[in-house]
PDB file of N, CA and C in Angstrom:
ATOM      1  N   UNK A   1      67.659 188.500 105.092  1.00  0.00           N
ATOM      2  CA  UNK A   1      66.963 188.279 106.338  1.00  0.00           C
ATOM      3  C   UNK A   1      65.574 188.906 106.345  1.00  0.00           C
ATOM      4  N   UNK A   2      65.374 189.878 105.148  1.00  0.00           N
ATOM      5  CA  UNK A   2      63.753 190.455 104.942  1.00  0.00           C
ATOM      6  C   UNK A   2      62.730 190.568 104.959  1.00  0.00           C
ATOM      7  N   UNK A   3      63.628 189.501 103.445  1.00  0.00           N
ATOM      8  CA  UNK A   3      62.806 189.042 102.345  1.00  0.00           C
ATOM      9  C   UNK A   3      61.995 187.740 102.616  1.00  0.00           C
ATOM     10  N   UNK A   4      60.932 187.334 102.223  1.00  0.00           N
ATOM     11  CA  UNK A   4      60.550 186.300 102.759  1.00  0.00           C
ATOM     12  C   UNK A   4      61.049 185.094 101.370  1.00  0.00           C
ATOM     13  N   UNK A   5      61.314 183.814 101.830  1.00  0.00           N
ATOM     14  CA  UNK A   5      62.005 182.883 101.649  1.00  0.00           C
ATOM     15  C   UNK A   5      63.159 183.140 101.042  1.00  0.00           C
ATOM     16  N   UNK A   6      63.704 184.276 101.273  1.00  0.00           N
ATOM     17  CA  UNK A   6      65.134 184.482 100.941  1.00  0.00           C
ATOM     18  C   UNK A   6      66.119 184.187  99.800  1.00  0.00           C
ATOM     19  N   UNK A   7      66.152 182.821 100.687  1.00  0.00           N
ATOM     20  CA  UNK A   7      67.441 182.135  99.956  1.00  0.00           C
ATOM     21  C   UNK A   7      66.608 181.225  98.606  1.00  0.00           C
ATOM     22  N   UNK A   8      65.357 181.086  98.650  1.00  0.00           N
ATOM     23  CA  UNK A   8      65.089 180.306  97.863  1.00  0.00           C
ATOM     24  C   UNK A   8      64.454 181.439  96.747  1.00  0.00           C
ATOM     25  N   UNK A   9      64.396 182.495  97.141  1.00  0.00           N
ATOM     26  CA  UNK A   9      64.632 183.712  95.925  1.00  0.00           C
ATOM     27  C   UNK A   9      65.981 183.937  95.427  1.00  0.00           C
ATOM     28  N   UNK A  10      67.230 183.937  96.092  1.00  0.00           N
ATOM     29  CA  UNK A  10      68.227 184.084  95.650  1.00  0.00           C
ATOM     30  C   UNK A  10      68.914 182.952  95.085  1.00  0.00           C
ATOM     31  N   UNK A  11      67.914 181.184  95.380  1.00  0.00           N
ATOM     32  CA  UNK A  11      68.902 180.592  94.315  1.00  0.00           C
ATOM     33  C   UNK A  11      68.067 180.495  92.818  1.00  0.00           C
ATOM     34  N   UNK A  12      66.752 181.459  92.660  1.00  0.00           N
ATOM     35  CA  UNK A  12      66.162 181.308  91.374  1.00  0.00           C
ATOM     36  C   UNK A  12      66.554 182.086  90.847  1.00  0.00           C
ATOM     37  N   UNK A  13      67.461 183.516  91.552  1.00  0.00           N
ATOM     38  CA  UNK A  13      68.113 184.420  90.624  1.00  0.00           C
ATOM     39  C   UNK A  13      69.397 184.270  90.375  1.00  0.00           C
ATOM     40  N   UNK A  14      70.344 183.309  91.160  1.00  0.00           N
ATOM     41  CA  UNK A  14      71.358 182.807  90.872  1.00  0.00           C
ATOM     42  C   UNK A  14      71.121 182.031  89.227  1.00  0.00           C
ATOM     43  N   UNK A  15      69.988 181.011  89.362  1.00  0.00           N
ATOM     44  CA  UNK A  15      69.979 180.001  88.235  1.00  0.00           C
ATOM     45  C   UNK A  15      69.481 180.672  87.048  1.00  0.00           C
ATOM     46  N   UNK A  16      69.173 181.652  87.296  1.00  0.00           N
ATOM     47  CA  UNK A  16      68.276 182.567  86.135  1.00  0.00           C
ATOM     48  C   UNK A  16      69.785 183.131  85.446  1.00  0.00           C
ATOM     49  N   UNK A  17      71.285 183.428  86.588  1.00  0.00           N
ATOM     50  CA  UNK A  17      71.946 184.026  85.746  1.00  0.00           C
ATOM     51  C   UNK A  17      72.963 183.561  85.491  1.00  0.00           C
ATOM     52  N   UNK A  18      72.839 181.898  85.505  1.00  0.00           N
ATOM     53  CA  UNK A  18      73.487 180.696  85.254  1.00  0.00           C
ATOM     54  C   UNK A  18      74.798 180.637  86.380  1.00  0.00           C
ATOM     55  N   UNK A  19      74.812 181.009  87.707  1.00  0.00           N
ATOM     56  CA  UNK A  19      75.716 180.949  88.210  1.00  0.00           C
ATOM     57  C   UNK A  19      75.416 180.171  89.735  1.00  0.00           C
ATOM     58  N   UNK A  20      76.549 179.363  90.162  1.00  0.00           N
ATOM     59  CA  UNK A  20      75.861 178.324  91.319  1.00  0.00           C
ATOM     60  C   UNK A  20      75.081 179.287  93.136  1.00  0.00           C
ATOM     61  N   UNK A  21      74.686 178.645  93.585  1.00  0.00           N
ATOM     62  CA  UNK A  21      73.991 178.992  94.619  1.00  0.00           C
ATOM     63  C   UNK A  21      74.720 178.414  95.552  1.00  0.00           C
ATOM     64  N   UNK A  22      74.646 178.766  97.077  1.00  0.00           N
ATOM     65  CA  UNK A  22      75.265 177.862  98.038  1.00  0.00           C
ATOM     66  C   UNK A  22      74.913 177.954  99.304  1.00  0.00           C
ATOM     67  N   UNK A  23      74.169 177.309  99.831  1.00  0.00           N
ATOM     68  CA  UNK A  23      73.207 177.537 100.827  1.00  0.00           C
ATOM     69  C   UNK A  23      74.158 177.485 102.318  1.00  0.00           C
ATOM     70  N   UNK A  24      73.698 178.438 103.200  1.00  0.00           N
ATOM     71  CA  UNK A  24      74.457 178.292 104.537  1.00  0.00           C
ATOM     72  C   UNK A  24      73.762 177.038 105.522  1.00  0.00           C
ATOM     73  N   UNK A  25      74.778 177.047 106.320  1.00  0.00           N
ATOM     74  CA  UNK A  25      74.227 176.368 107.143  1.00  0.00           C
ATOM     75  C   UNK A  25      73.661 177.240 108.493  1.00  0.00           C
ATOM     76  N   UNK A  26      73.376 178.668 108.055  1.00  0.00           N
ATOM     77  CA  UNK A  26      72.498 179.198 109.470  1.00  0.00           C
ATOM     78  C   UNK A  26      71.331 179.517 108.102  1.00  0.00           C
ATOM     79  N   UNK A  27      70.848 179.238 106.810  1.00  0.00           N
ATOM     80  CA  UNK A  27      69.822 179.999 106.260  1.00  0.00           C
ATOM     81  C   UNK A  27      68.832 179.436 107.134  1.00  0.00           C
ATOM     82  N   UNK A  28      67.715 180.484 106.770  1.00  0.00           N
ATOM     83  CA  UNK A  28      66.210 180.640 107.291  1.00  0.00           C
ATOM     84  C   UNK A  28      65.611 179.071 106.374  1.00  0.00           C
ATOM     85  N   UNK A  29      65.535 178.709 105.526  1.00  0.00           N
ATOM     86  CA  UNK A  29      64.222 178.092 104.690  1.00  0.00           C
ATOM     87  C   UNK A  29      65.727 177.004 104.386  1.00  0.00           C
ATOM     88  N   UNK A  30      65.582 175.595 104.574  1.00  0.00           N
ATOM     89  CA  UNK A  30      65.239 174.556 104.753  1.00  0.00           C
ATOM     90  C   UNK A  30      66.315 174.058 103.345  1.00  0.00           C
ATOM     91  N   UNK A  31      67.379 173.145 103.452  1.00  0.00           N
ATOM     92  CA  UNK A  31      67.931 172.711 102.192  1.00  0.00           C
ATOM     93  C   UNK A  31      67.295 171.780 101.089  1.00  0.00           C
ATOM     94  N   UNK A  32      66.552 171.118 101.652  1.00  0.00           N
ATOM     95  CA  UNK A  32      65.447 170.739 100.937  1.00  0.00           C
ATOM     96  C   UNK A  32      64.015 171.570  99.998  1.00  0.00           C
ATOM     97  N   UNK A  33      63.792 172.769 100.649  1.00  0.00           N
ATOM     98  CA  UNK A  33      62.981 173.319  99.895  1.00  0.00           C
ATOM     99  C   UNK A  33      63.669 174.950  98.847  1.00  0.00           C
ATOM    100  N   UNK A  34      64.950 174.846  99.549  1.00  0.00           N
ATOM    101  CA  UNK A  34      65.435 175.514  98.355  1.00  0.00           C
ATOM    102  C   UNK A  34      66.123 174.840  97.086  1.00  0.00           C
ATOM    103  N   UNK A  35      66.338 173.753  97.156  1.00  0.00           N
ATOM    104  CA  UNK A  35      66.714 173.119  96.251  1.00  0.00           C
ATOM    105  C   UNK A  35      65.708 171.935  95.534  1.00  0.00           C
ATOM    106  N   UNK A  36      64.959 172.115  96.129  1.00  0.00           N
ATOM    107  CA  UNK A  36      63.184 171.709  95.205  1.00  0.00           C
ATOM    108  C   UNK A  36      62.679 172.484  94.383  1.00  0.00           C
ATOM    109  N   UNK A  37      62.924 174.034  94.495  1.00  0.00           N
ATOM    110  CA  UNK A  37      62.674 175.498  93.802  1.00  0.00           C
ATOM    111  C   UNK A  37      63.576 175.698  92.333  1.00  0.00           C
ATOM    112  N   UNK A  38      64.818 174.852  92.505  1.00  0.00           N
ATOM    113  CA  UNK A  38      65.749 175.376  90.955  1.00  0.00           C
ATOM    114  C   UNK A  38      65.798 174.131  90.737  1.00  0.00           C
ATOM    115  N   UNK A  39      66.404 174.254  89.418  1.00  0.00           N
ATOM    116  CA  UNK A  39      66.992 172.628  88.878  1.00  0.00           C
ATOM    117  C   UNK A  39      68.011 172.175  88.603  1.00  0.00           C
ATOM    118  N   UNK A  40      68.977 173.147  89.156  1.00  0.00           N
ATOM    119  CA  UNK A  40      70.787 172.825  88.634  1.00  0.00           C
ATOM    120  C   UNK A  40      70.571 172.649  90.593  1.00  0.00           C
ATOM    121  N   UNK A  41      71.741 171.938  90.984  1.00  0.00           N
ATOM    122  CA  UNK A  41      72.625 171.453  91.987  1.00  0.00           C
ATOM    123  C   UNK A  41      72.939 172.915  93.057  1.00  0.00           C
ATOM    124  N   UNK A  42      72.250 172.356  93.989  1.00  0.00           N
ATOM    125  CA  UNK A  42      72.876 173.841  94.794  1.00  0.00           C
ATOM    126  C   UNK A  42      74.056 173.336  95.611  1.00  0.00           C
ATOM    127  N   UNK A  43      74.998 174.642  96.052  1.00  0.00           N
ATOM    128  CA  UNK A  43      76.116 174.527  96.649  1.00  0.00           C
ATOM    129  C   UNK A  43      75.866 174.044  98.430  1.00  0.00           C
ATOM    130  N   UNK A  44      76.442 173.755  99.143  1.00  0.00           N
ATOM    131  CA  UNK A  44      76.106 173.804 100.236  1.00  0.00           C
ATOM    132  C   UNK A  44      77.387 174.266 101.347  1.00  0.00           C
ATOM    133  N   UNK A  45      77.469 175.089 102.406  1.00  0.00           N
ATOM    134  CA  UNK A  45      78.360 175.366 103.079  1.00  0.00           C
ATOM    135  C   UNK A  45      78.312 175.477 104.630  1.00  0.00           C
ATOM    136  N   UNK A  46      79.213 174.141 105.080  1.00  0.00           N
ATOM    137  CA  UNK A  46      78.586 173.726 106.376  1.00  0.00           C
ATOM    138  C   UNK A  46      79.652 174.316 107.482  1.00  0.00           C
ATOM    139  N   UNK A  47      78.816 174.939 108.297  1.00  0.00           N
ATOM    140  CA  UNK A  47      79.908 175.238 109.785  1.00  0.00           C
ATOM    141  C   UNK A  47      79.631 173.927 110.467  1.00  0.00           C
ATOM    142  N   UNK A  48      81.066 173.776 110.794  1.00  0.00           N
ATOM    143  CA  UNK A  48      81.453 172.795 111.992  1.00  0.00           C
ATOM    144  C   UNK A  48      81.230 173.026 113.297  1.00  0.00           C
ATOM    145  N   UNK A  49      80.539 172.807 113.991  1.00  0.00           N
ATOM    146  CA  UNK A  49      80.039 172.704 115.304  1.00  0.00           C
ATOM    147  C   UNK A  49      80.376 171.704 116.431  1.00  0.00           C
ATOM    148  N   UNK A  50      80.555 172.328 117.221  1.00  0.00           N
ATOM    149  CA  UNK A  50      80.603 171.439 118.369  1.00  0.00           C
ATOM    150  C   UNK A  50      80.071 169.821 118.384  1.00  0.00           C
ATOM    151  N   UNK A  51      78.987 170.326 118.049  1.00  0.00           N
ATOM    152  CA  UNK A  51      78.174 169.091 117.988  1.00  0.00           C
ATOM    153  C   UNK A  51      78.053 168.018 116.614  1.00  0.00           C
ATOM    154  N   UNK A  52      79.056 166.946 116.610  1.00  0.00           N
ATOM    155  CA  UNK A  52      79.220 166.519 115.406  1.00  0.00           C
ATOM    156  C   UNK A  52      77.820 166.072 114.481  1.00  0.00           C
ATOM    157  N   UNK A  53      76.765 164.964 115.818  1.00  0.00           N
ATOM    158  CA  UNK A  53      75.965 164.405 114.838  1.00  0.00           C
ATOM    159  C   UNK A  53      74.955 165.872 113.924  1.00  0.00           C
ATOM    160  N   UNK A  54      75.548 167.012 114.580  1.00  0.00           N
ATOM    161  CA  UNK A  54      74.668 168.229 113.703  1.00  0.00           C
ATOM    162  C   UNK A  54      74.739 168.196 112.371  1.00  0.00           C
ATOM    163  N   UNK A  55      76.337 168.266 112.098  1.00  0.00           N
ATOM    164  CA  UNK A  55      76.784 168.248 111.258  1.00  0.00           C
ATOM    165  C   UNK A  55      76.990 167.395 110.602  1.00  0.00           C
ATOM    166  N   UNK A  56      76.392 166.261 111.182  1.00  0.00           N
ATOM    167  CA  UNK A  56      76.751 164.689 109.964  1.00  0.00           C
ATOM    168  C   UNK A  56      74.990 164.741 109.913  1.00  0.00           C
ATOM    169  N   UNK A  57      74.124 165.301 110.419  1.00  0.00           N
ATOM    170  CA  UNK A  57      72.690 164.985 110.012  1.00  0.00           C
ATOM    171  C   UNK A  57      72.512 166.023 108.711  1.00  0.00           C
ATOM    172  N   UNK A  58      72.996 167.214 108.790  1.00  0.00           N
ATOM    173  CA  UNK A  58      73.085 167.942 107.655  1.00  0.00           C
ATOM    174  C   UNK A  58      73.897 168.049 106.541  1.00  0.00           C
ATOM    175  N   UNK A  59      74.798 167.139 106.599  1.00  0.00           N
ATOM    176  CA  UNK A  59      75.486 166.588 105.666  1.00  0.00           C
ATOM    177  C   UNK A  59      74.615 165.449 104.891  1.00  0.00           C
ATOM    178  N   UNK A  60      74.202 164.275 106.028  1.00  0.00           N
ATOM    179  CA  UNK A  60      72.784 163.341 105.352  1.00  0.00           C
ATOM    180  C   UNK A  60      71.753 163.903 104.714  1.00  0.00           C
ATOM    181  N   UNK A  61      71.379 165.274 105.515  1.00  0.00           N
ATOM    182  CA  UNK A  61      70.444 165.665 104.235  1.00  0.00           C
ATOM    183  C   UNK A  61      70.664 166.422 102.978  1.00  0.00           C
ATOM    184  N   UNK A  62      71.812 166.857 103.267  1.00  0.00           N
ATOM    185  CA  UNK A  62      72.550 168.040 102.022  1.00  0.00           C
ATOM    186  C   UNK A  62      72.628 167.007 100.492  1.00  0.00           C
ATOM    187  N   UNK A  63      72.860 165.704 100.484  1.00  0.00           N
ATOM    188  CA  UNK A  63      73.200 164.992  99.496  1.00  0.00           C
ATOM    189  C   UNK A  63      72.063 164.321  98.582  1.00  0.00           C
ATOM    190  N   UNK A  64      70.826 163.798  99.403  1.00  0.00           N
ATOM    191  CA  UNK A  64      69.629 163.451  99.235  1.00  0.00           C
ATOM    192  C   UNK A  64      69.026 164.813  98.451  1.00  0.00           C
ATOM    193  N   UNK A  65      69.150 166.131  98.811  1.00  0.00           N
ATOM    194  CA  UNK A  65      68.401 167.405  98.158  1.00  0.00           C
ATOM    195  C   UNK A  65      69.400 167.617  97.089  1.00  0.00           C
ATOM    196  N   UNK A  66      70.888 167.263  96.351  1.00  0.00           N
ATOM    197  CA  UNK A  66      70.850 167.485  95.366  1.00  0.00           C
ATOM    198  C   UNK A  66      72.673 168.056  95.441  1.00  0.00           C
ATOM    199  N   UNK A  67      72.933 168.368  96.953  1.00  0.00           N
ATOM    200  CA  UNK A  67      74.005 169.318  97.000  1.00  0.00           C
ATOM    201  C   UNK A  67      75.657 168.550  96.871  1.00  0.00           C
ATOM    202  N   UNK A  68      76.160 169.036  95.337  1.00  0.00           N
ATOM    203  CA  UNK A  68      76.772 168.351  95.207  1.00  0.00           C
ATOM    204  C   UNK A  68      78.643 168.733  94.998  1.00  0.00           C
ATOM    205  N   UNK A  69      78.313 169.987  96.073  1.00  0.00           N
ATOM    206  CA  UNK A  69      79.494 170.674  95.837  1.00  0.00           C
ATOM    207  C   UNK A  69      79.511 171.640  97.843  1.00  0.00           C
ATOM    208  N   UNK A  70      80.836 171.622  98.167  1.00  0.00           N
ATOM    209  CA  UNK A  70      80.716 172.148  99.516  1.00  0.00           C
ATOM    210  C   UNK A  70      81.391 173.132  99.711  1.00  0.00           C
ATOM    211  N   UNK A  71      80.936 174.439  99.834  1.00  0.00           N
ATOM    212  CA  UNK A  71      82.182 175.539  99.977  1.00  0.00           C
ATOM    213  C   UNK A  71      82.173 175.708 101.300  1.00  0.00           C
TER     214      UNK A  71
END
């Protein structure tokens, strides 16, 4: 929460130590621009919300950026 772009520092040190990344669905910086930053497949992990089309719009974009695994 610090660091500035965070998560998209922690998935270049994830990929640096060959192990997967998995982006939340409350991170700060954007599933698209952390997964523009590495080149292996980031993880993605979605809370279910009340509000379905939330969660089906971030599901639409989770797949288009690369995310091909859901914890």
């Amino acid at each position: 929460m610090f660091a500035r772009r965070a998560e998209v520092q922690a998935a270049k040190a994830a990929e640096h130590a060959g192990i997967p990344f998995c982006e939340s669905t409350l991170s700060i910086c954007g599933l698209e621009e952390v997964a523009a930053a590495v080149k292996r497949p980031v993880w993605f992990q979605l809370y279910v919300m009340k509000d379905r089309s939330y969660a089906e719009d971030l599901m639409a974009r989770a797949q288009p950026s690369g995310a091909r695994r859901w914890c």
